[in-house]
Protein backbone atom coordinates (compact mmCIF):
# COMPACT_ATOMS: atom_id res chain seq x y z
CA UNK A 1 -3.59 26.91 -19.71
CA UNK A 2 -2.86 30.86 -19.34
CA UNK A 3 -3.20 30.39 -15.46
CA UNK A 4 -0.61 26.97 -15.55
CA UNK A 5 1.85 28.54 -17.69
CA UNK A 6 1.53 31.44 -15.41
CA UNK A 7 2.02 29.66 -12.28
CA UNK A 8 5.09 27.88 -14.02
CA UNK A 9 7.16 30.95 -14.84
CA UNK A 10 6.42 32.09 -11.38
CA UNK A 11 7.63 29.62 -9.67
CA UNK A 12 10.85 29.36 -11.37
CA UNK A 13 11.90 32.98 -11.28
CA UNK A 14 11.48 32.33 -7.52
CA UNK A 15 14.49 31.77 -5.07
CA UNK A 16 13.79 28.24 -3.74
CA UNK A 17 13.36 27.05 -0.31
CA UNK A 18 16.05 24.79 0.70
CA UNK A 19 14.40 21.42 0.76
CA UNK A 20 15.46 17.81 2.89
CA UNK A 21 18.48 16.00 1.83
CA UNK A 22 18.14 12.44 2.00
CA UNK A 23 21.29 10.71 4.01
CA UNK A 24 21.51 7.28 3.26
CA UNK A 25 17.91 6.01 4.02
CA UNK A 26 16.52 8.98 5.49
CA UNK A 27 17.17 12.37 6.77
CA UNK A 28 16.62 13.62 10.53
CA UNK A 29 15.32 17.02 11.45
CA UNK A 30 15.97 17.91 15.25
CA UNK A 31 12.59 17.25 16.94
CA UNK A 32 10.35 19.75 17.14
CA UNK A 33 10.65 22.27 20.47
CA UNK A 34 8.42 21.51 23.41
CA UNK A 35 4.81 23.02 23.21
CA UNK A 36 2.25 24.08 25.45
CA UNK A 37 -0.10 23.01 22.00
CA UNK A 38 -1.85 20.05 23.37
CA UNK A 39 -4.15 18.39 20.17
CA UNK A 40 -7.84 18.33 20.47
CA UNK A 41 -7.60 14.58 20.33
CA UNK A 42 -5.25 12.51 21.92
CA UNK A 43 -4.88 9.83 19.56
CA UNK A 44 -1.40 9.37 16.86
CA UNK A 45 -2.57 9.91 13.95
CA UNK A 46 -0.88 7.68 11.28
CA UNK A 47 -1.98 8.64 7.34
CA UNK A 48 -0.79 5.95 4.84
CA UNK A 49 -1.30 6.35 1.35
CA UNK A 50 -1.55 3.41 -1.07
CA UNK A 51 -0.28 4.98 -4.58
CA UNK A 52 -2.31 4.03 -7.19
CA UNK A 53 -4.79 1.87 -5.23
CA UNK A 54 -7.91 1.46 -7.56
CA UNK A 55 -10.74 0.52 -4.52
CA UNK A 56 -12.32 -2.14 -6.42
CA UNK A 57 -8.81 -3.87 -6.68
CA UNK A 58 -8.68 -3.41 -2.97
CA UNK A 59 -11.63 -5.30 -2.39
CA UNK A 60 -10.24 -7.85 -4.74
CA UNK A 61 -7.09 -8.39 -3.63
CA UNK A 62 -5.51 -10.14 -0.47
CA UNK A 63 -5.45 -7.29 1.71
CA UNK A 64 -6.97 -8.51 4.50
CA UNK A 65 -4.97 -6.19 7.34
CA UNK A 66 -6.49 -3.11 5.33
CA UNK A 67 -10.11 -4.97 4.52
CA UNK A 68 -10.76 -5.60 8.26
CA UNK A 69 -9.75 -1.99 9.05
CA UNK A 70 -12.77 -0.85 6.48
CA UNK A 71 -15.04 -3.17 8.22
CA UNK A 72 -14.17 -2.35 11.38
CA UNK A 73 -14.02 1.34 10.85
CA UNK A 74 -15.94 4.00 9.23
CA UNK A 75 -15.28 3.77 5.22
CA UNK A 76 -15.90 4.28 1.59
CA UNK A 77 -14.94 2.93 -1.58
CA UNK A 78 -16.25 6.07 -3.90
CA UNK A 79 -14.04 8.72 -2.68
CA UNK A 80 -12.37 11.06 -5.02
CA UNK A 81 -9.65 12.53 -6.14
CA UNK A 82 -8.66 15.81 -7.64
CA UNK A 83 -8.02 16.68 -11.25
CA UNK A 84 -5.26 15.57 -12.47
CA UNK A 85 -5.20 12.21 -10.92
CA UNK A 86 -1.22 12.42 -10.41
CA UNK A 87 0.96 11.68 -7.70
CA UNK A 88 2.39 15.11 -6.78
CA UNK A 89 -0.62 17.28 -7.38
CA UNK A 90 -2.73 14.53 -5.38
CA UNK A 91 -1.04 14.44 -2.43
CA UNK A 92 -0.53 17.91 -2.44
CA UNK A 93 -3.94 18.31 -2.05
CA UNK A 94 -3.81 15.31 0.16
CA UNK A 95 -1.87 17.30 2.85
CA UNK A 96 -3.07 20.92 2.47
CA UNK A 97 -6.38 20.25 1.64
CA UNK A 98 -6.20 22.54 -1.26
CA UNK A 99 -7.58 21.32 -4.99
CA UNK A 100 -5.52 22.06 -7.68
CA UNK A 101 -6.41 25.58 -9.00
CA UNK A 102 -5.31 26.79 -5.51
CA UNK A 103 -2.19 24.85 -4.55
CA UNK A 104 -0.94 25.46 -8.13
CA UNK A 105 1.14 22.05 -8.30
CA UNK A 106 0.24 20.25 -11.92
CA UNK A 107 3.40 19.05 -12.43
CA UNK A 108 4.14 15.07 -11.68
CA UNK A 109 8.05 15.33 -10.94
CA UNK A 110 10.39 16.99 -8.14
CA UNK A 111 11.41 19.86 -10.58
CA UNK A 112 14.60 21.46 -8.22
CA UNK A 113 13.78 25.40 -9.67
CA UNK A 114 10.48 24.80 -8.14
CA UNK A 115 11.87 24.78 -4.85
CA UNK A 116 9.11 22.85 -2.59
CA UNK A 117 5.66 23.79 -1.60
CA UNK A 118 4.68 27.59 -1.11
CA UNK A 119 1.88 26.47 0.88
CA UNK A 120 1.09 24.94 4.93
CA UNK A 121 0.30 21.35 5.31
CA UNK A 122 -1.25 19.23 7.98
CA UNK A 123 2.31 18.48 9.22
CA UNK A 124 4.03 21.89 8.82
CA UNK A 125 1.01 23.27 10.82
CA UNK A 126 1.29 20.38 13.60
CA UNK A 127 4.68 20.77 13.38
CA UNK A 128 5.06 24.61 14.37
CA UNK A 129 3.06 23.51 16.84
CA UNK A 130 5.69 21.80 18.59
CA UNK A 131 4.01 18.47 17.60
CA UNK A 132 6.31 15.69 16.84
CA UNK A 133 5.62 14.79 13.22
CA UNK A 134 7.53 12.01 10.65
CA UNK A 135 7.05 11.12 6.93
CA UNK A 136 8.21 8.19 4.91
CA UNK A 137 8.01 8.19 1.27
CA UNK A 138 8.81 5.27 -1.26
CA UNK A 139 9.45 7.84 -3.77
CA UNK A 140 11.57 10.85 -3.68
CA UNK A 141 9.51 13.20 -5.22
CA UNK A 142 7.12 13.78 -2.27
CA UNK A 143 10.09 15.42 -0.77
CA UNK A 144 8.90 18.57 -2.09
CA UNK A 145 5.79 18.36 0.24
CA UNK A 146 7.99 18.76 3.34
CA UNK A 147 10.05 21.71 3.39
CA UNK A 148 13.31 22.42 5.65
CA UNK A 149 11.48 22.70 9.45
CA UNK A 150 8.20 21.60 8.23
CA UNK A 151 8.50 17.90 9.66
CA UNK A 152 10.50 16.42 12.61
CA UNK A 153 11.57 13.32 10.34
CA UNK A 154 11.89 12.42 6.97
CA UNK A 155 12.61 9.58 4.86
CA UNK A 156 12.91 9.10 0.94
CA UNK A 157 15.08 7.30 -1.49
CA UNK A 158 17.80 9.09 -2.40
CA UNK A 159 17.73 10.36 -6.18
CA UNK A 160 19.72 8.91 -9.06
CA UNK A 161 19.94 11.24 -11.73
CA UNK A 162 21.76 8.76 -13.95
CA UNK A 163 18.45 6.41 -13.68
CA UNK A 164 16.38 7.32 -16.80
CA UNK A 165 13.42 5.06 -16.21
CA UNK A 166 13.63 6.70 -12.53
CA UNK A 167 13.21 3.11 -10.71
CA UNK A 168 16.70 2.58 -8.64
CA UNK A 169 15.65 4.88 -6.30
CA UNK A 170 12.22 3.37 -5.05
CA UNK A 171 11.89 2.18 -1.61
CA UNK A 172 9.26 -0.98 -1.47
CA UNK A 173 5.95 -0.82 0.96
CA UNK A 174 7.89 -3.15 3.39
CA UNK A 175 11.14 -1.62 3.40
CA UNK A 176 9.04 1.98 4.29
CA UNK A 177 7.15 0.10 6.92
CA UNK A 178 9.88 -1.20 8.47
CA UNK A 179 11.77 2.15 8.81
CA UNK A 180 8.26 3.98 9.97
CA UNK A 181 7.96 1.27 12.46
CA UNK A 182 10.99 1.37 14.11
CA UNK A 183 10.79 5.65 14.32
CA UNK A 184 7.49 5.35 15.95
CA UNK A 185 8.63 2.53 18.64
CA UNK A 186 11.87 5.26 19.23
CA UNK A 187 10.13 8.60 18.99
CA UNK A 188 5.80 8.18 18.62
CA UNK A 189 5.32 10.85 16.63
CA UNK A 190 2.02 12.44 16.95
CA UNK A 191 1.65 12.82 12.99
CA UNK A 192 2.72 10.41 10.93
CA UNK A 193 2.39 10.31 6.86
CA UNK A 194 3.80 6.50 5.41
CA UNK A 195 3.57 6.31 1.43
CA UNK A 196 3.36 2.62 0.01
CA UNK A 197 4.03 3.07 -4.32
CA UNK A 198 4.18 -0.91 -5.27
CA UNK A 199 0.99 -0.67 -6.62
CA UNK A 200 1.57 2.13 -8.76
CA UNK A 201 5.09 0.85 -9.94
CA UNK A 202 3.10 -2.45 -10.83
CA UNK A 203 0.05 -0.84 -12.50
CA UNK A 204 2.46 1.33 -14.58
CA UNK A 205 4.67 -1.46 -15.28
CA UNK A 206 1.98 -4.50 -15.66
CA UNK A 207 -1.48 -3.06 -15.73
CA UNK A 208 -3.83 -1.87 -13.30
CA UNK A 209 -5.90 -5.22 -12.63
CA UNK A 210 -3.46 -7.38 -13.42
CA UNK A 211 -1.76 -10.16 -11.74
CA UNK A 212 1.05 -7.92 -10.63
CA UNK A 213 -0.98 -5.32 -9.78
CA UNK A 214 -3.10 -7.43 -7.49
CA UNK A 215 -0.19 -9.06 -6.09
CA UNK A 216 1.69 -5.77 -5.38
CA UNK A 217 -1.26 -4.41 -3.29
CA UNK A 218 -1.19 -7.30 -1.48
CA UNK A 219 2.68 -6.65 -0.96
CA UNK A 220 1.30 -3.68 0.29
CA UNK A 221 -0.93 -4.99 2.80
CA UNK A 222 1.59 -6.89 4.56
CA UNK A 223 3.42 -3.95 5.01
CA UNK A 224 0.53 -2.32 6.86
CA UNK A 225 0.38 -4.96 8.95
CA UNK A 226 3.75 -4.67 9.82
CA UNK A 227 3.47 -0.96 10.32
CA UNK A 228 0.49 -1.68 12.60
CA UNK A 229 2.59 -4.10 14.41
CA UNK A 230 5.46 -2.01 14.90
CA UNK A 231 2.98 0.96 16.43
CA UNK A 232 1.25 -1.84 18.72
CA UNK A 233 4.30 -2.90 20.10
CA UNK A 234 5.33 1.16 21.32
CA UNK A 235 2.28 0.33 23.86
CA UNK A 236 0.58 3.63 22.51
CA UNK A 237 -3.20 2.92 22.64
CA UNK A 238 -4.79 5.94 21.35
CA UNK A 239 -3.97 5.97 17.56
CA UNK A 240 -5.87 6.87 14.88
CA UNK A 241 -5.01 5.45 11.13
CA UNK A 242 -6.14 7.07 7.95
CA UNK A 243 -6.20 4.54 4.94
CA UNK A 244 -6.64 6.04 1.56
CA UNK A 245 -5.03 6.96 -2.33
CA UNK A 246 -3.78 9.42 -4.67
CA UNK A 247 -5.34 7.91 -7.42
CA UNK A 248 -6.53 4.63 -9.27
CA UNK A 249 -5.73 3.87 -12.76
CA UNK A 250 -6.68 2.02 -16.22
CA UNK A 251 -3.93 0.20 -18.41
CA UNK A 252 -1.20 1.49 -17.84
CA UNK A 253 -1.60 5.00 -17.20
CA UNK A 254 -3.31 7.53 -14.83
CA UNK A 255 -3.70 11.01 -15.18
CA UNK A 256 -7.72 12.31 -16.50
CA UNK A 257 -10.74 12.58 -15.37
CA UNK A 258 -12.35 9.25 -14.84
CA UNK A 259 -13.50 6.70 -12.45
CA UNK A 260 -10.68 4.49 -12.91
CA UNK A 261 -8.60 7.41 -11.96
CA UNK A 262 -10.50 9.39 -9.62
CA UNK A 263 -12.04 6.92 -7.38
CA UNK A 264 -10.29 5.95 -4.42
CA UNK A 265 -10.54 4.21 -1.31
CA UNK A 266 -10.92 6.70 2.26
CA UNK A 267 -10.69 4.28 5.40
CA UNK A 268 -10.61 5.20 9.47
CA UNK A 269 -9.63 3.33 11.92
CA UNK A 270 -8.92 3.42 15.62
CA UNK A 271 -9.55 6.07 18.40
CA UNK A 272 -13.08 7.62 18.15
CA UNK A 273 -13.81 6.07 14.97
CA UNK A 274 -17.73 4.16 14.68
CA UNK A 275 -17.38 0.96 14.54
CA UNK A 276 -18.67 -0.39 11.17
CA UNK A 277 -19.85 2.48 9.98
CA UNK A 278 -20.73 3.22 5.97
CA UNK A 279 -19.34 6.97 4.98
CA UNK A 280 -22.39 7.88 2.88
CA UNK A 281 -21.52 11.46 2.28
CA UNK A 282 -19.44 12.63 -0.52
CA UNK A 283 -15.36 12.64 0.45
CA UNK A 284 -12.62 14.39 -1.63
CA UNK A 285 -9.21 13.65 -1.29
CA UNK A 286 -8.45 17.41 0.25
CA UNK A 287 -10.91 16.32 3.04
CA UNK A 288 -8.09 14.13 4.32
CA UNK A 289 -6.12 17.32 5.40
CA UNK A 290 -9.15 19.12 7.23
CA UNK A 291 -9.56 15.87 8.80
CA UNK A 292 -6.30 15.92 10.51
CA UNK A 293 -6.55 18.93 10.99
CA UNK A 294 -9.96 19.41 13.05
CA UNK A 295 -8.59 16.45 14.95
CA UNK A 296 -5.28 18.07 16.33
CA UNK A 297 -7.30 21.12 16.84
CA UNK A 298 -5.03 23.07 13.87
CA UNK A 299 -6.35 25.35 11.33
CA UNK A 300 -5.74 25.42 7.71
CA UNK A 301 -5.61 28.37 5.21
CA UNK A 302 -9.56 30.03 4.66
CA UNK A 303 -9.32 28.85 0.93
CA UNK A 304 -9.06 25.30 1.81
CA UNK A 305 -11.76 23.09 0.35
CA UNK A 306 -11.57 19.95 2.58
CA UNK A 307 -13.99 19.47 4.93
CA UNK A 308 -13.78 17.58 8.03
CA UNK A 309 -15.53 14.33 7.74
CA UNK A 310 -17.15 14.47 11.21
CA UNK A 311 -19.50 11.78 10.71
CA UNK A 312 -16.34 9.17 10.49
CA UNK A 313 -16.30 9.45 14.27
CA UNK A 314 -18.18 8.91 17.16
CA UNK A 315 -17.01 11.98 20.04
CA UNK A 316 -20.31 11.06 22.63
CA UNK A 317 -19.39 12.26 25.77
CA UNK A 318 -16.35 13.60 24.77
C-alpha cells in the first residue's frame, strides 16, 4: 500500500506528457517516417481485445468467427491475467508486457494529472521504428496507453465529463470494427491494437453469464468478422491476429484475484501459426507484448516479464 500510495504522489507531482486528442471519431498522427527497420516477420499483426470476455462464456456463446479461429489456430482457454483484474492496469500490462508492481498503473480511470504511460509499449517501440502502427479503442480511457508520437493512428470516444455513469462516450464492437477496417484497407498498418468493451458494459450492467452478456459477446463476434473482412478485402495475405482479454468477471463486478476474473481466453491465428494446435504451457497476459514483440524483431525493457510464446507458431524452414 506504501509502494501504491508512493507511486500515486509521484506521478502527480509530475509534468504530464501531452496525450491524443480525440477529433470527432478519432484522432490522426502523421504516419510514421520511412525505416530501413524491416520486422522479423512479415505478417500484420492485428491484437483485438475482448473486454471482459470470461473464456468459458466464449465457448458458450455464438461466436463462431472467433471459435473457428481457436480451432484453427494455436489456443488456450486458461490464460491469465494480472492482479488487479482491471481494464487499465490489464492492458497496460497487455502492451508492455510489464505486471503490475513494475508498470505502476493500479488505477481503473484516465486520471489527466497522471499524464499517460511512463513506460514503452509494443506499438511505441514498432512505432519508433518507423513501423506504421493504429489503435482503436471503445473506451476513452485506453488513451493513456498511447502517448503523443507513440502510434501512427488513434481512435477513442471522445470524453463527456458531464456523463456521470461514464456511458455516452462508448463506441460499440461494430462501430470500432468498422472504423479499424476501413484504416487498414487505406493505410495496412503493420501493428494494429482494436478494443471490443460490449461485453464488459453488459457484464457490468446485466451480469457476467447472463443473457446480455452472452448476447453482447456475440455482438462482439460479428464485429470480428467484420474486422476480418475489412483486412481480407486490402488483399494483404500475411497477417497475423491475436485474440485475447483483460479480464473475466462474476456478477457484476471484476477486480480480485479469482478465476472468474483472472482467466482469460489467448487465441492465434494466421501467418506461421500451427494449425490446431493446444497451448499447453502456462500464458500470462504480459506474454502478449513479448509476443509481438519477438515477432517484429523489437525489444522490450530487461524487466519485462512476458515471454514469447514460441510454441504458438510453427517457423520450419524459415
Amino acid at each position: 500500500m506504501v509502494g501504491l500510495v508512493s507511486a500515486l504522489f509521484f506521478a502527480a507531482c509530475q509534468k504530464p506528457p501531452v496525450s491524443p486528442s480525440p477529433a470527432g471519431a478519432g484522432f490522426e498522427q502523421s504516419d510514421a517516417p520511412p525505416s530501413k527497420f524491416e520486422p522479423v516477420s512479415p505478417a500484420h499483426i492485428i491484437l483485438v481485445s475482448f473486454d471482459g470476455a470470461r473464456p468459458d462464456a466464449v465457448q458458450l456463446a455464438a461466436m463462431p468467427t472467433l471459435q473457428n479461429m481457436a480451432r484453427e489456430g494455436a489456443a488456450t482457454w486458461t490464460a491469465r491475467s494480472i492482479v488487479p483484474p482491471l481494464t487499465l492496469p490489464a492492458h497496460t500490462s497487455m502492451l508492455t508486457g510489464l505486471g503490475s508492481e513494475e508498470h505502476g498503473v493500479f488505477w481503473n480511470e484516465w486520471i489527466p494529472v497522471f499524464g499517460v504511460l511512463r513506460f514503452p509499449t509494443v506499438f511505441s517501440l514498432a512505432t519508433s521504428n518507423g513501423l506504421l502502427t493504429a489503435a482503436f479503442s471503445g473506451k476513452d480511457k485506453l488513451a493513456y496507453l498511447f502517448p503523443t508520437g507513440s502510434v501512427s493512428h488513434i481512435s477513442y470516444p471522445k470524453p463527456d465529463q458531464a456523463d456521470y455513469y461514464r456511458t455516452n462516450h462508448l463506441q460499440g464492437a461494430r462501430q470500432v470494427a468498422a472504423l479499424a477496417a476501413a484504416h487498414f484497407m487505406a493505410k495496412r498498418p503493420h501493428l494494429m491494437f482494436v478494443h471490443f468493451l460490449d461485453a464488459d458494459l453488459a457484464g457490468h450492467f446485466n451480469g457476467w453469464l447472463s443473457p446480455e452478456y452472452l448476447a453482447a459477446l456475440g455482438e462482439c463476434d460479428s464485429a470480428l468478422a467484420l474486422l476480418r473482412g475489412g483486412i481480407e478485402s486490402s488483399g494483404v495475405t500475411q497477417t497475423l491476429f491475436l485474440l485475447t482479454a483483460d479480464h473475466g468477471g462474476s456478477g457484476l463486478s471484476h477486480g480480485v484475484d479469482r478465476p472468474e476474473d483472472m482467466t482469460i481466453p489467448w487465441i492465434v491465428w494466421g501467418a506461421d501459426v500451427r494449425r490446431g494446435h493446444v497451448l499447453t504451457n502456462a500464458i500470462t497476459l504480459p506474454d502478449t507484448a513479448a509476443t509481438i514483440a519477438w515477432r517484429l524483431g523489437l525489444r522490450l525493457p530487461t524487466n519485462t516479464i512476458g515471454q514469447p510464446v514460441r510454441a504458438a507458431f510453427d517457423l520450419a524452414g524459415r
